[in-house]
Protein backbone atom coordinates (compact mmCIF):
# COMPACT_ATOMS: atom_id res chain seq x y z
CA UNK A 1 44.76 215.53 -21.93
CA UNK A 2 46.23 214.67 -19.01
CA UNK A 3 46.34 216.71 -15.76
CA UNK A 4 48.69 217.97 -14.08
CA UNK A 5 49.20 216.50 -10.07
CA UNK A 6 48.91 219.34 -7.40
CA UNK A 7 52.00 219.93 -5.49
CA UNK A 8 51.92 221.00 -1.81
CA UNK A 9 54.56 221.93 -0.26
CA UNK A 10 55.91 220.16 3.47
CA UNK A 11 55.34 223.62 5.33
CA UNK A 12 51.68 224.24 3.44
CA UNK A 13 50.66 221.13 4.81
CA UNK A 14 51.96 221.50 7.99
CA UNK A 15 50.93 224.84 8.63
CA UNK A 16 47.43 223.40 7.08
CA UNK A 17 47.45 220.89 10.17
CA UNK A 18 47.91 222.89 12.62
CA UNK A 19 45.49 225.36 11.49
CA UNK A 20 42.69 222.18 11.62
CA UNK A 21 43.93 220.76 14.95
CA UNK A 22 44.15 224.19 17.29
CA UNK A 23 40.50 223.96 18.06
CA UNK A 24 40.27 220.42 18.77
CA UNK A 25 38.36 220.07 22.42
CA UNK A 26 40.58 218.84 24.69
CA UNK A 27 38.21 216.97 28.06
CA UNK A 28 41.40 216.05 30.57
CA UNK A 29 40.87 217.10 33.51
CA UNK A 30 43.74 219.50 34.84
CA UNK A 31 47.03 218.33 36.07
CA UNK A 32 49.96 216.58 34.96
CA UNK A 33 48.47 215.27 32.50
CA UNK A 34 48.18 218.69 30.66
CA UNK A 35 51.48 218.93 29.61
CA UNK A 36 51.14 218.86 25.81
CA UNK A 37 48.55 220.34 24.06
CA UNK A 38 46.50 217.50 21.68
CA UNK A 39 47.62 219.17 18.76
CA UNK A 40 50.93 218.62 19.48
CA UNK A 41 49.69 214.67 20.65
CA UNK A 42 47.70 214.51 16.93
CA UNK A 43 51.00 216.02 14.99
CA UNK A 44 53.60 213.25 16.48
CA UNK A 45 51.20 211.18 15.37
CA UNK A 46 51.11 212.35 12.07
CA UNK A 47 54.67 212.02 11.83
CA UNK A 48 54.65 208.33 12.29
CA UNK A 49 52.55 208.10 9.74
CA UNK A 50 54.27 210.31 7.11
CA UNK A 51 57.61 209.12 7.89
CA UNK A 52 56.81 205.58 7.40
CA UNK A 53 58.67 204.46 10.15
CA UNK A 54 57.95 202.77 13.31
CA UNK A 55 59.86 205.40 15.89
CA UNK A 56 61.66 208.50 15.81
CA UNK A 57 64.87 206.44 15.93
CA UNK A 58 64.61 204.15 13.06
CA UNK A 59 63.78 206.90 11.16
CA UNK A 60 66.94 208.82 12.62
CA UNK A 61 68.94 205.71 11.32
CA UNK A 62 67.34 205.43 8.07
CA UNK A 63 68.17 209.04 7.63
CA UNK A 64 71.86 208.36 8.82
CA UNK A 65 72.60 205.78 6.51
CA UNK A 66 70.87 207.19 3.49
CA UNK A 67 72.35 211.09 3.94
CA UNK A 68 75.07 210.35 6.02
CA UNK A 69 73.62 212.58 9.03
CA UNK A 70 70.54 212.51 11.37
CA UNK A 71 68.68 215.02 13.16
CA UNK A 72 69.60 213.80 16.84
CA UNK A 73 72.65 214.16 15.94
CA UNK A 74 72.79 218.55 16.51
């Protein structure tokens, strides 16, 4: 018999990601530098990756053309 694939849901694994990456050391030293916290860093990361698209604005245009609307947009 064949199982059944787990389904997870976009905000599970989100909220799962953050969960994991809020402790993550961070060694900068302060400053300027300190602007965004690594988790945030590690999650625009992520989103590359997920997305499957090289930038935040090809994926805006894939979006566009597929849905008729994009997210920079509003």
């Amino acid at each position: 018999m064949a199982q059944k694939a787990a389904t997870l849901e976009i905000s599970e694994l989100m909220q799962f990601l953050r969960q994991e990456l809020h402790d993550l050391p961070d060694e900068r030293k302060p400053g300027n530098n300190r602007k965004y916290e690594v988790e945030d860093a590690v999650m625009a990361a992520f989103s590359v990756f997920f997305t499957q698209s090289p930038s935040f604005l090809d994926h805006q245009r894939l979006m566009k053309s597929n849905k008729g609307k994009d997210n920079a947009e509003s």
